[in-house]
Protein backbone atom coordinates (compact mmCIF):
# COMPACT_ATOMS: atom_id res chain seq x y z
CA UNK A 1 -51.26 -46.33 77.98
CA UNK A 2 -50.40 -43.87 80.45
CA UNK A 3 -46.50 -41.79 80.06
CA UNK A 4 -45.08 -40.53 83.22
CA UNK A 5 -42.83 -38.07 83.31
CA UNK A 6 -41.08 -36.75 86.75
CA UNK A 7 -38.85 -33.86 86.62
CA UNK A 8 -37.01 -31.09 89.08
CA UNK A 9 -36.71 -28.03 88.80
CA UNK A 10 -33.38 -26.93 89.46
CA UNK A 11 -31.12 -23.94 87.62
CA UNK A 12 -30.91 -25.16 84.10
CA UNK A 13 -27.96 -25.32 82.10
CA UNK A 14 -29.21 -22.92 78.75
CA UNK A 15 -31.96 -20.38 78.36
CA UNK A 16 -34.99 -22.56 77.66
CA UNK A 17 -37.88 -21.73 74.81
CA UNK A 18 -41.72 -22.49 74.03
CA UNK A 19 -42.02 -26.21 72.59
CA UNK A 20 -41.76 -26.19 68.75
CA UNK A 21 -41.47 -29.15 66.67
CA UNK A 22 -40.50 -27.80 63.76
CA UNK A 23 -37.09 -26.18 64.25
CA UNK A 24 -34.12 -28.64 62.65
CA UNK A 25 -30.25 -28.26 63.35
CA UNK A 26 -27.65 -29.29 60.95
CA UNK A 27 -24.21 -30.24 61.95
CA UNK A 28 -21.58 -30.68 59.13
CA UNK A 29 -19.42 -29.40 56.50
CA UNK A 30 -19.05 -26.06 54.97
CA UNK A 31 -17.13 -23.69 53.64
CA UNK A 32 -17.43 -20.11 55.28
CA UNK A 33 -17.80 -17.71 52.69
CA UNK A 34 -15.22 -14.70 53.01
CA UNK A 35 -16.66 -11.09 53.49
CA UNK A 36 -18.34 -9.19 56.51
CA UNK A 37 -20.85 -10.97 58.02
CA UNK A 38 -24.83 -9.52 57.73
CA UNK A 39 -25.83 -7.43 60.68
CA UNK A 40 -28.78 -9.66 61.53
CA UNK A 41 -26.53 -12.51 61.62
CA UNK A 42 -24.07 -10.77 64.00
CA UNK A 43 -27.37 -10.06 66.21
CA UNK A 44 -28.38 -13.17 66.53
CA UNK A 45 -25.06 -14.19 67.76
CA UNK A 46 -24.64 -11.91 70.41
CA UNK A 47 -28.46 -12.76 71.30
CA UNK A 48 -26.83 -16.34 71.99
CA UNK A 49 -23.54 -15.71 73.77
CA UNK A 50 -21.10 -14.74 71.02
CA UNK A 51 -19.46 -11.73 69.78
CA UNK A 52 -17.43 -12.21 66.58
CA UNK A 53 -15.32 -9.31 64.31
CA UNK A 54 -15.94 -8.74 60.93
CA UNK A 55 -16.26 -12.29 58.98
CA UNK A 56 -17.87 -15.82 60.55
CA UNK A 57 -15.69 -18.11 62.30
CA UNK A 58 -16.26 -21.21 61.16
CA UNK A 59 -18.21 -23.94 63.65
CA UNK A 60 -20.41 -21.05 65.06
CA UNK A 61 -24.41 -21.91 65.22
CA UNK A 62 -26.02 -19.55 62.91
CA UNK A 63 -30.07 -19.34 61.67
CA UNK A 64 -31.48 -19.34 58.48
CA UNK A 65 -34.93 -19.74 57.36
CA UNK A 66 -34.42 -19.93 53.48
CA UNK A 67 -31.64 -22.08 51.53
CA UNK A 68 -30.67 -18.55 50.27
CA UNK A 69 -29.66 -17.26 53.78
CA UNK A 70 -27.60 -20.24 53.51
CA UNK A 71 -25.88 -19.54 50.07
CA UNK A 72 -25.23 -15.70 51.43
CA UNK A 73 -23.37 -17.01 54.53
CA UNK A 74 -21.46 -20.67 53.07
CA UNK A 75 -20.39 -21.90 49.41
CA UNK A 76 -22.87 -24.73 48.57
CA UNK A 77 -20.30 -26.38 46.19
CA UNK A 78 -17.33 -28.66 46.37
CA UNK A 79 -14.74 -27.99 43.51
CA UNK A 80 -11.66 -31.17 43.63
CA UNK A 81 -9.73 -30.39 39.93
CA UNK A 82 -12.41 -31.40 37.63
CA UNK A 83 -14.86 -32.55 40.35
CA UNK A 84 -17.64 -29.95 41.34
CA UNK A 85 -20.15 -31.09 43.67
CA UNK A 86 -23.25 -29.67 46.15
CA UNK A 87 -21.93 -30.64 49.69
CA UNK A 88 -24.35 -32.42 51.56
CA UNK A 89 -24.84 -30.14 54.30
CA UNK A 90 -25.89 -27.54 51.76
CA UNK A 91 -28.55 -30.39 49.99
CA UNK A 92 -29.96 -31.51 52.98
CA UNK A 93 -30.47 -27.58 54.22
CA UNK A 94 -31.78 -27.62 50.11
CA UNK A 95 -34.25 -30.35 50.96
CA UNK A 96 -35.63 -28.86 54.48
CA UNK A 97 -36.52 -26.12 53.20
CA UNK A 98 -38.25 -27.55 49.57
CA UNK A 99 -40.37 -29.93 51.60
CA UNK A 100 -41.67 -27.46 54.06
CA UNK A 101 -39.30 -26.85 56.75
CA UNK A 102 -39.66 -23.03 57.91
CA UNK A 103 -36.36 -22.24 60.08
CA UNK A 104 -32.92 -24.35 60.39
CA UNK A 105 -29.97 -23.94 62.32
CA UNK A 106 -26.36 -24.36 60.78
CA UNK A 107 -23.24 -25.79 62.41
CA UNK A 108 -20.70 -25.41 59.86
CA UNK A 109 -17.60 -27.67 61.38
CA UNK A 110 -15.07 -27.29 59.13
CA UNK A 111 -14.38 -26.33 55.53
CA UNK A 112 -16.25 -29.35 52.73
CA UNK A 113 -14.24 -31.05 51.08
CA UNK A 114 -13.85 -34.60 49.13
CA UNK A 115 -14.29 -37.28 51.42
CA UNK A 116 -11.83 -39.17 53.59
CA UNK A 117 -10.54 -42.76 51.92
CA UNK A 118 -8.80 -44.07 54.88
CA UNK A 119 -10.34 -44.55 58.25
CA UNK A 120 -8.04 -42.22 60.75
CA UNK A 121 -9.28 -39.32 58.46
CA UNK A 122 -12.79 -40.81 58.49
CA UNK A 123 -12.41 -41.08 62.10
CA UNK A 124 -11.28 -37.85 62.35
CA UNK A 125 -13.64 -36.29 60.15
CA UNK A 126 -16.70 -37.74 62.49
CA UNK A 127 -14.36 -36.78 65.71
CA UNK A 128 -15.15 -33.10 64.38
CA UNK A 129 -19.21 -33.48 63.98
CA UNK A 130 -19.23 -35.46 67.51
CA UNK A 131 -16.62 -34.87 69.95
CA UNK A 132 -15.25 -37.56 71.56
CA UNK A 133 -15.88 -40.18 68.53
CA UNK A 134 -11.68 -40.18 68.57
CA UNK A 135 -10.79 -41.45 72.19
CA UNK A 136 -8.17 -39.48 72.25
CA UNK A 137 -10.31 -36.02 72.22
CA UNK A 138 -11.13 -34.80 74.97
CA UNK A 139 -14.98 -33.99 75.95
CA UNK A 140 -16.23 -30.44 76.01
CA UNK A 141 -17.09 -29.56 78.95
CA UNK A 142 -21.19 -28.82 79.44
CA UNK A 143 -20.40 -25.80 81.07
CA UNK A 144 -17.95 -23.85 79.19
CA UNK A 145 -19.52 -22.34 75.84
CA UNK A 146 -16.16 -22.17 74.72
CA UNK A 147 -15.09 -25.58 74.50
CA UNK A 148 -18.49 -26.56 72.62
CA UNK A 149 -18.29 -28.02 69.34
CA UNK A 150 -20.06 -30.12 66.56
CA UNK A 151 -23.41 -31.98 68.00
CA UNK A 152 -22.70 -29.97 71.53
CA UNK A 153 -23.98 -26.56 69.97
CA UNK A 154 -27.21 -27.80 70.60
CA UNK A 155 -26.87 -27.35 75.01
CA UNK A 156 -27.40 -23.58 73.19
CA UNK A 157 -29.95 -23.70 70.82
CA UNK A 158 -33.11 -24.60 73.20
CA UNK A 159 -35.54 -24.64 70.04
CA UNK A 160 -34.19 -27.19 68.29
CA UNK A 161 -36.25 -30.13 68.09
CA UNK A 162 -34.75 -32.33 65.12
CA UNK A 163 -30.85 -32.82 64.36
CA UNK A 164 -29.25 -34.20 61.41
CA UNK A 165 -25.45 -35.27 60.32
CA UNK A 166 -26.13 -35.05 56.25
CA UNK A 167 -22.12 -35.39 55.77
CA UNK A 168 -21.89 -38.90 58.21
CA UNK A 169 -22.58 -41.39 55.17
CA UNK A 170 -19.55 -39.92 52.95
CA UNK A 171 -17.34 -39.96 56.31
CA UNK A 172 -17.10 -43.67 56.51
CA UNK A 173 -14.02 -44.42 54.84
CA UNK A 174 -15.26 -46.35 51.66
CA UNK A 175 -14.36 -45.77 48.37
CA UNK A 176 -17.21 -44.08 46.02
CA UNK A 177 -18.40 -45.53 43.19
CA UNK A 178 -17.53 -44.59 39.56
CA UNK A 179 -18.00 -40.86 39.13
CA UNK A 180 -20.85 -39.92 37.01
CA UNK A 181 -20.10 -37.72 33.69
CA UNK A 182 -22.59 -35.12 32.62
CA UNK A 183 -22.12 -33.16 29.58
CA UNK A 184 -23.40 -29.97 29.07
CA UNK A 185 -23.43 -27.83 25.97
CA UNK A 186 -25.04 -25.72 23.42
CA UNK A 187 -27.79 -27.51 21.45
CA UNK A 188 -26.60 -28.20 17.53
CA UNK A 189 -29.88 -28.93 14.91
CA UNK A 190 -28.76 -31.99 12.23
CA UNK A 191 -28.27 -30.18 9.14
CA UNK A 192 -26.15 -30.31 5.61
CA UNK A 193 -23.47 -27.85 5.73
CA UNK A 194 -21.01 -27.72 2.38
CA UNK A 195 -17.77 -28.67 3.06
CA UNK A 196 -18.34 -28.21 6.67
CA UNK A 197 -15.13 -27.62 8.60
CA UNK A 198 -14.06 -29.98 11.68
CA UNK A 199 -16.10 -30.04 14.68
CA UNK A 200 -14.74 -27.57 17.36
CA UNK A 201 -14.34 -29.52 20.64
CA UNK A 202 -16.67 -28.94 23.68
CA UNK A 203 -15.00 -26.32 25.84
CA UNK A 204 -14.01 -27.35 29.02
CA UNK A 205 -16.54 -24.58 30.47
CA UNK A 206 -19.30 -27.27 29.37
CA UNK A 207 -18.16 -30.23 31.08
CA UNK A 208 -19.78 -30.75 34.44
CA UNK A 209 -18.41 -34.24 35.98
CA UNK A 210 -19.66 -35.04 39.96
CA UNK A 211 -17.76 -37.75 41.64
CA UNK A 212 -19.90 -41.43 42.69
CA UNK A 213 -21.99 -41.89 45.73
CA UNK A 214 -20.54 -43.07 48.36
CA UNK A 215 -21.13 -47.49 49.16
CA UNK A 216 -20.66 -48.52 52.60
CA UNK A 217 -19.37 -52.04 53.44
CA UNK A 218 -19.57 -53.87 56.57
CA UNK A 219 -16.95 -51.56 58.31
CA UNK A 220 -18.50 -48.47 57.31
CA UNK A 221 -21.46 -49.63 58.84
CA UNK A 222 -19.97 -50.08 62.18
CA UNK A 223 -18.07 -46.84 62.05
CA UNK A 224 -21.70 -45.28 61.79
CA UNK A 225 -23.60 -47.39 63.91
CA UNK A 226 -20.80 -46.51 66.66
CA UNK A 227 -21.17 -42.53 65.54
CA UNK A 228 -25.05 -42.96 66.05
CA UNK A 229 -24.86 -44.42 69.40
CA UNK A 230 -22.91 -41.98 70.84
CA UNK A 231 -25.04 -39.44 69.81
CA UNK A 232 -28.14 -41.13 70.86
CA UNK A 233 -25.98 -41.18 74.27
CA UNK A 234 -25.47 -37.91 74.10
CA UNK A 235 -28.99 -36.49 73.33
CA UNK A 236 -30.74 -38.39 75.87
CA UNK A 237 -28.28 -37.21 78.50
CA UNK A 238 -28.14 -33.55 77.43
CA UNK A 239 -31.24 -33.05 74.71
CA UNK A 240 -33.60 -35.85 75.34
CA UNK A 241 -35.85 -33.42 73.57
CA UNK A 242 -34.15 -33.52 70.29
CA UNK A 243 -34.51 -36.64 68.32
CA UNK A 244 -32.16 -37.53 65.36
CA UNK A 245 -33.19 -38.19 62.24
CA UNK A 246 -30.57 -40.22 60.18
CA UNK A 247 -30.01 -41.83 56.62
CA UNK A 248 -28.96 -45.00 55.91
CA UNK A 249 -25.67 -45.46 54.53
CA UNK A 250 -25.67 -46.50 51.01
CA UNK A 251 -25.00 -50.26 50.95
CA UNK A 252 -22.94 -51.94 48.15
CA UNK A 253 -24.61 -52.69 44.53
CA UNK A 254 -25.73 -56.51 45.37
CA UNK A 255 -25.01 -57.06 48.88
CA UNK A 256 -27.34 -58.16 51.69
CA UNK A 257 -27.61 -54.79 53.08
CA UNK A 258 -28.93 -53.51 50.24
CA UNK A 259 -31.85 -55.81 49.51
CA UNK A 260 -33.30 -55.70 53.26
CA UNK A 261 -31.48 -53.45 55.67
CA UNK A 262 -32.99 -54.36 58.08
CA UNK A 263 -31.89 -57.47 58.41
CA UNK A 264 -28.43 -56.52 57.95
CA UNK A 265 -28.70 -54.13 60.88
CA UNK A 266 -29.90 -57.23 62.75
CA UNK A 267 -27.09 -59.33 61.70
CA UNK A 268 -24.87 -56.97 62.71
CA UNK A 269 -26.32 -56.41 65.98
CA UNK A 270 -26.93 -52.64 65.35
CA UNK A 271 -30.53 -53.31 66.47
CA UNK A 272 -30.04 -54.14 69.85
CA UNK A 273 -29.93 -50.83 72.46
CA UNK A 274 -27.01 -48.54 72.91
CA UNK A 275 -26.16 -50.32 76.36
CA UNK A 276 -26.09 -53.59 74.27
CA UNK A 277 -23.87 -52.08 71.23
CA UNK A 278 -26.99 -51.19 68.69
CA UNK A 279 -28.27 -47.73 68.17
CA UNK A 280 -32.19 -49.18 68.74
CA UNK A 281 -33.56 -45.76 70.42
CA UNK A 282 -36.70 -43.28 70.64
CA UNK A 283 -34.19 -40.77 69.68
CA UNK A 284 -33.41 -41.60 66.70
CA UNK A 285 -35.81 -41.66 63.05
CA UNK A 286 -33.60 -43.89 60.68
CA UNK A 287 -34.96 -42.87 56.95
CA UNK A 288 -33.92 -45.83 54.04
CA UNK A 289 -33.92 -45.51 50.86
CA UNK A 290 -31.62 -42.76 49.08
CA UNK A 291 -33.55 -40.31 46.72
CA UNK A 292 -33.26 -38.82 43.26
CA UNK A 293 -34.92 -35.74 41.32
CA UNK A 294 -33.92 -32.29 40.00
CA UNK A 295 -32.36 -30.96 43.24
CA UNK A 296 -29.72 -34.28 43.61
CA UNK A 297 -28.54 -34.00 39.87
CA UNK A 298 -25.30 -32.03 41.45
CA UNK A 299 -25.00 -34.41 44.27
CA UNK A 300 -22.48 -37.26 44.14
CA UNK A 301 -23.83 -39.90 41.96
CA UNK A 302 -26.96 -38.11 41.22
CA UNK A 303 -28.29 -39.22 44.56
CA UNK A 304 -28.60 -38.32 47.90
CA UNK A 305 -29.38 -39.12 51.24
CA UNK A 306 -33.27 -38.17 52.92
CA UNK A 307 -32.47 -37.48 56.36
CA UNK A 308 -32.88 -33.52 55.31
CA UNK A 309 -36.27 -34.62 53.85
CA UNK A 310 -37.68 -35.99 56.22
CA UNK A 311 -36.65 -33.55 58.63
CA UNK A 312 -38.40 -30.96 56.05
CA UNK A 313 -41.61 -33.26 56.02
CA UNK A 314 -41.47 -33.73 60.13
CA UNK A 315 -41.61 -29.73 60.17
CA UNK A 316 -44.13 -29.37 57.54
CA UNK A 317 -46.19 -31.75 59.95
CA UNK A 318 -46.00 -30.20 62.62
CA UNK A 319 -47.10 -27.12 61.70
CA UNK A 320 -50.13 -28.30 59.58
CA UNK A 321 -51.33 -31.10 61.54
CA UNK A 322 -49.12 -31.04 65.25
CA UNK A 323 -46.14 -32.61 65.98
CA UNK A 324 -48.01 -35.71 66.97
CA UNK A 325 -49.98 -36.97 64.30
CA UNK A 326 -48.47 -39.32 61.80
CA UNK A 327 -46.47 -38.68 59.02
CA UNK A 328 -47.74 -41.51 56.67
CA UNK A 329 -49.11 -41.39 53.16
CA UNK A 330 -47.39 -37.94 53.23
CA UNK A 331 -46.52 -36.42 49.63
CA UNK A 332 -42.62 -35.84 48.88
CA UNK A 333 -42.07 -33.17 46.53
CA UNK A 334 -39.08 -33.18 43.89
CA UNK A 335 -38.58 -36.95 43.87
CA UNK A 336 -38.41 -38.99 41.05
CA UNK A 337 -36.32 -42.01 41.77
CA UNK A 338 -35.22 -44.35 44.30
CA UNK A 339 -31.84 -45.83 44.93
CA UNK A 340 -31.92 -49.32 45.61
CA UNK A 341 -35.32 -49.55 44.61
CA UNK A 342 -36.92 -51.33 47.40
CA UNK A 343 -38.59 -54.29 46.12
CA UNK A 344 -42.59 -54.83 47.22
CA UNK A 345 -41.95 -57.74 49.63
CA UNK A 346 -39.90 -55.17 51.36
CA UNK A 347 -42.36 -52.35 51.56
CA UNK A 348 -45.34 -54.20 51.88
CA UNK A 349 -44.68 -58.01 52.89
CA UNK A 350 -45.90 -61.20 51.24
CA UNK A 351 -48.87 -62.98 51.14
CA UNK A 352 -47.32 -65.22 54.14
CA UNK A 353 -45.99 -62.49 56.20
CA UNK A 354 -45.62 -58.61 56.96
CA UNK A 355 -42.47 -56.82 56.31
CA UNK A 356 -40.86 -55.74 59.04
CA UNK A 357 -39.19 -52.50 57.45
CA UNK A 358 -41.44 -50.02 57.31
CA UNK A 359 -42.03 -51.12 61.55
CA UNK A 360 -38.53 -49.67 62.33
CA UNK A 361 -37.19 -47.39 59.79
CA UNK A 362 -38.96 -44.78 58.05
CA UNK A 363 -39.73 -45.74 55.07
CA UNK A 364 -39.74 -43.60 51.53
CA UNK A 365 -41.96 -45.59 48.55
CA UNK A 366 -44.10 -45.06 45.15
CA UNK A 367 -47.62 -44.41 45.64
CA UNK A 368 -50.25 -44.24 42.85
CA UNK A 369 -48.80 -40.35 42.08
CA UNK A 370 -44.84 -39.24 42.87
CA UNK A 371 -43.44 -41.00 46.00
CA UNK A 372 -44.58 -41.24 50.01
CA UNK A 373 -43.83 -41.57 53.40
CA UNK A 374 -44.99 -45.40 53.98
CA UNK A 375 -43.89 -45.17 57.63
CA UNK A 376 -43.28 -42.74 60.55
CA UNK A 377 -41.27 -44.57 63.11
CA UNK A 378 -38.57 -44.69 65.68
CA UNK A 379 -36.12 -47.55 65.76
CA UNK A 380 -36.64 -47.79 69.73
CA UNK A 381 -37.01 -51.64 71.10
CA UNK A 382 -40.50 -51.02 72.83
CA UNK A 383 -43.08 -50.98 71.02
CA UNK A 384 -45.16 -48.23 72.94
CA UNK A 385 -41.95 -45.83 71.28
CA UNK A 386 -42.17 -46.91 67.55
CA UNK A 387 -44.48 -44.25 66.61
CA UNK A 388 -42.66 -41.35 65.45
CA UNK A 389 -45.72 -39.11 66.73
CA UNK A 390 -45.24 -39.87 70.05
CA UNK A 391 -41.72 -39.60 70.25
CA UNK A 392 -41.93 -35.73 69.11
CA UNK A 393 -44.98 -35.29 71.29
CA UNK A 394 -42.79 -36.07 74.54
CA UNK A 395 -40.31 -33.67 72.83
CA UNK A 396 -42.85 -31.29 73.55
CA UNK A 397 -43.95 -32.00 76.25
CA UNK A 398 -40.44 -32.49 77.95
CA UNK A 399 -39.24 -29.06 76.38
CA UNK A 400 -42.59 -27.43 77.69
CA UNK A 401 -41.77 -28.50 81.41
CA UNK A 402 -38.31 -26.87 81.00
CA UNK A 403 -39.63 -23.72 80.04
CA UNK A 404 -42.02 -23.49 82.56
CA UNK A 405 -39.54 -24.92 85.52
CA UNK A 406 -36.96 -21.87 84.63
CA UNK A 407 -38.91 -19.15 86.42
CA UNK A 408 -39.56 -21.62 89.65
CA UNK A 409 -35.44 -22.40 89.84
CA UNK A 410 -34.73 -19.68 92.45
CA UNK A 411 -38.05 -19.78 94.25
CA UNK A 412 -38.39 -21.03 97.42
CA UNK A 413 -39.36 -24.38 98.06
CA UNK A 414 -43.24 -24.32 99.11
CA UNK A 415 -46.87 -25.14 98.90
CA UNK A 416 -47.25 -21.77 97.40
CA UNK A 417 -44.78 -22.64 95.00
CA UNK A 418 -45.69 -25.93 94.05
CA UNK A 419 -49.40 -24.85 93.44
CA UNK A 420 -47.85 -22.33 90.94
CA UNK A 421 -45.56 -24.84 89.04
CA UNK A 422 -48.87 -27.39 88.94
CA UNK A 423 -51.16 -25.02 87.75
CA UNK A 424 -48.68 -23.83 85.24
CA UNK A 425 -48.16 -27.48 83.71
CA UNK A 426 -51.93 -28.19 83.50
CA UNK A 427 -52.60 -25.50 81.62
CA UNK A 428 -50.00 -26.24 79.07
CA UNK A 429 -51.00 -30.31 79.00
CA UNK A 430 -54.53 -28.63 78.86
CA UNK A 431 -53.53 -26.71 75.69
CA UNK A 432 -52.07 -30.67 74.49
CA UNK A 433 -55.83 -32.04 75.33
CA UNK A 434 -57.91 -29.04 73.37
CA UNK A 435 -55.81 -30.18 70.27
CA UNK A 436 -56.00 -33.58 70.52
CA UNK A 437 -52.87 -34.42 71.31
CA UNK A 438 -53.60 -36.02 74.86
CA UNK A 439 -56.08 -38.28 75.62
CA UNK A 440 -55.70 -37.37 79.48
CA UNK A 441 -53.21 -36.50 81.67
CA UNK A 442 -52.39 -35.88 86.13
CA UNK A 443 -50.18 -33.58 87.25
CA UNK A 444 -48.65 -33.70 91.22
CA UNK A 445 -46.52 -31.50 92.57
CA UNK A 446 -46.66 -31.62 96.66
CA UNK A 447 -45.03 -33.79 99.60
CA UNK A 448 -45.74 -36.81 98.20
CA UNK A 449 -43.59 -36.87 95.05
CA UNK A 450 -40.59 -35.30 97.43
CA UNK A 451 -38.36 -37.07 100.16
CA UNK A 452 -37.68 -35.29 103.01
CA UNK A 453 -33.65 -35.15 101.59
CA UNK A 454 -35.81 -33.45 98.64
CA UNK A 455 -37.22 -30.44 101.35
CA UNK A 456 -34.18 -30.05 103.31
CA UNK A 457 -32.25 -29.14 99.74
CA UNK A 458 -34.86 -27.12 98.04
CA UNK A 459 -35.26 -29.46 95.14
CA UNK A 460 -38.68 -29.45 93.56
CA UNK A 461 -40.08 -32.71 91.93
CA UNK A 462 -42.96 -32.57 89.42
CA UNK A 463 -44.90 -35.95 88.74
CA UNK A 464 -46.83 -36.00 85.08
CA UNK A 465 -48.56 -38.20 83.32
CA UNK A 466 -50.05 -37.96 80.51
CA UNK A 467 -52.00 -40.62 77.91
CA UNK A 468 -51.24 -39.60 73.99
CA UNK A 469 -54.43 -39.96 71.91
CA UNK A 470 -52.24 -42.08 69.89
CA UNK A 471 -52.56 -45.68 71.11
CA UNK A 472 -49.70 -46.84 73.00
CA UNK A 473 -48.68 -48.66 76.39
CA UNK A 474 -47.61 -47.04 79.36
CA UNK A 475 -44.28 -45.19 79.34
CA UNK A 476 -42.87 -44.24 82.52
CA UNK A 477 -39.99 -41.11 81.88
CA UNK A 478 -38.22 -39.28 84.60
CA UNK A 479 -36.83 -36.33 83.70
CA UNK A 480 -34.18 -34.42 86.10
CA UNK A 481 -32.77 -30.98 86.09
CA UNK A 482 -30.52 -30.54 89.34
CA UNK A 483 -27.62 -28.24 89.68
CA UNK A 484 -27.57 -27.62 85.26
CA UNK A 485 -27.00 -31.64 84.48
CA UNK A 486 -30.23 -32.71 82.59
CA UNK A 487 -30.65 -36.47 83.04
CA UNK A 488 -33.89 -38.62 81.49
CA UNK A 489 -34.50 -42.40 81.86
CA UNK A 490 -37.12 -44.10 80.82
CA UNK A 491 -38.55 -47.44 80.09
CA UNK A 492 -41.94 -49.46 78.63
């Protein structure tokens, strides 16, 4: 029940920051709204590495901590002839933000528009939110700011501790369902009117029509289950502090997939690790079902996916309760529906067995009031990972080493040194322990967690472990940071 974590502290790639838990980054599809950009906005960019003219270039990182500072910097809504739609990276930025979420980062990729019908433009579409999805694109390089794109915005955005791809369901290349027609116009009381003259039509000014949801077959699904594991590869190579949270894709009206996903995610072999083809990983929070309420009414079919909910309820966690308590039995504000509607032996089991859902995905359900979170889990393999507590806790904790390593990087190699770096981590694991978040942890930093290879190049290895309060098995994670590459591995 012990985790431990070995790391070295070398000069890091990005400015580092204090742990938070809270902080969300959303990659996908915007329009750039036209006109100078805000002064605080140009600020923040230069604070971060970039100096732009007069408007935003579009793909730039930019924070906001209201879904108004995102309407003042991108156009929320799709317009396709008759069609008029809220893109999903402005709903899931919507959703953040109404379920508690305080401050979100933006990565605006390219202009929104209606989704892609054949699968090169799907392909290329997700090429653009993950580099490298297309074989034929070439990988930015880590070091080059430049060349950095999509997902890879985050090697500059240190506080980010959540990511989401709201746009990768409508990317897959199936068609949507039949759009849904809403009619809007003035209110006319029944009455008797003489020799009333024809009924003047509804002007067009009235008619609101949003195009269907988009249903996901069997090769959708592997189009995103490939998407996912490449950016599971790519966090836990570059960000193994971030985790993912994710949506389902919206399976057909009938099908398999739609009556127990997870089983269809087994069938398919998505479950098995990234190594072994699935996308089964402690970096990524897979959320199932879709929701409906107030805020999805100008969302394609009404509906929309919750992977910018629960990003909003993991923030609104962790800053009333810590990052690593569990989520479950949480409220969910705004929701009144749930599409498919999962049926009980789903949520809860039968009488002969338990369900297995709610053990890997997190789970969204009806309670005795409004809807809840049922479950708070990873879709990681080992068990001693499911808990999606302990997952953000070693976010922390992993982002907290960082931060304190980045004075150290230049310092001679030493006992004097050392002492300071150990001292330094057990007082911030001590600050863990006070809140409850540890149950107990050891820190070493001397000659015995360095070779002699180690001395003779000045690298400095730090040995922690630490036991969560929550009950798990041990975890054994070695974290690296030599010449800027950032490199975790870790195992049951």
């Amino acid at each position: 029940m012990w985790s431990s974590l070995r790391f070295e502290i070398a000069p890091p790639r990005v400015r580092a920051a204090p742990a938070r838990a809270d902080v969300a980054c959303f990659v996908g599809y915007a329009t750039v709204r036209a006109g100078d950009v805000p002064a605080g906005v140009r600020a923040q960019l230069r604070e971060f590495g970039w100096e732009i003219g007069v408007s935003l270039p579009q793909g730039l990182p930019v924070v906001v901590e209201s879904h108004a500072d995102f309407t003042a910097l991108f156009e929320p809504l799709i317009q396709e002839g008759s069609l008029s739609w809220e893109s999903y990276l402005s709903g899931a930025v919507r959703d953040f933000f109404a379920q508690g979420g305080l401050r979100a980062w933006v990565v605006a990729v390219a202009p929104a528009g209606a989704a892609p019908q054949v699968e090169e433009e799907a392909d290329s579409a997700i090429d653009k939110l993950l580099p490298g999805f297309v074989a034929s694109t070439p990988q930015p390089s880590p070091h080059e700011r430049t060349q950095w794109k999509g997902l890879w915005h985050l090697l500059g955005i240190p506080e980010v501790s959540l990511v989401c791809l709201p746009d990768l369901p409508s990317l897959l290349g199936d068609a949507p369902t039949t759009p849904v027609i809403d009619v809007e116009g003035p209110v006319v009381l029944p009455q008797f009117v003489e020799c009333a003259p024809p009924a003047e039509p509804v002007p067009p000014q009235y008619l609101r029509r949003v195009p269907g949801a988009p249903r996901t077959g069997l090769d959708g699904r592997e189009r995103w289950g490939k998407a996912l594991r490449q950016a599971i590869r790519w966090l836990s190579r570059f960000r193994p502090d971030v985790m993912l949270v994710a949506a389902l894709p919206l399976a057909e009206r009938g099908s398999p997939a739609e009556k127990n996903p997870l089983e269809s995610l087994e069938r398919e072999g998505l479950l098995a690790s990234p190594d072994g083809g699935g996308i089964a990983s402690a970096w990524l929070q897979a959320t199932w079902p879709w929701v409906a309420g107030e805020r999805t009414r100008n969302r394609p079919g009404g509906i929309a996916p919750a992977d910018g909910l629960l990003a909003g309820l993991i923030a609104r966690g962790a800053l009333e309760q810590g990052c690593f308590r569990s989520l479950r039995g949480f409220p969910i504000e705004g929701i009144r529906a749930l599409e498919p509607r999962p049926s009980p032996r789903i949520l809860y089991g039968s009488p002969q067995s338990d369900s297995e859902v709610p053990e890997r995905l997190t789970v969204l359900g009806p309670a005795t009031r409004g809807f809840r979170l049922l479950s708070d889990t990873t879709l990681s393999r080992e068990q001693s990972w499911r808990n999606g507590g302990v997952g953000r806790l070693m976010g922390v904790v992993r982002r907290s080493l960082i931060h304190i390593g980045e004075p150290f990087c230049f310092e001679p190699s030493g006992p004097q040194t050392w002492r300071k770096i150990q001292q330094a981590v057990e007082e911030m694991l001590g600050d863990l322990l006070q809140e409850g978040a540890l149950a107990g942890f050891r820190v070493r930093c001397d000659r015995s967690t360095m070779s002699q290879q180690d001395l003779d190049q000045g690298r400095i290895r730090v040995e922690v472990e630490v036991k969560a309060s929550t009950p798990i098995e041990r975890i054994l994670v070695v974290l690296s940071v030599e010449n800027g590459q950032l490199h975790l591995s870790g195992e049951g």
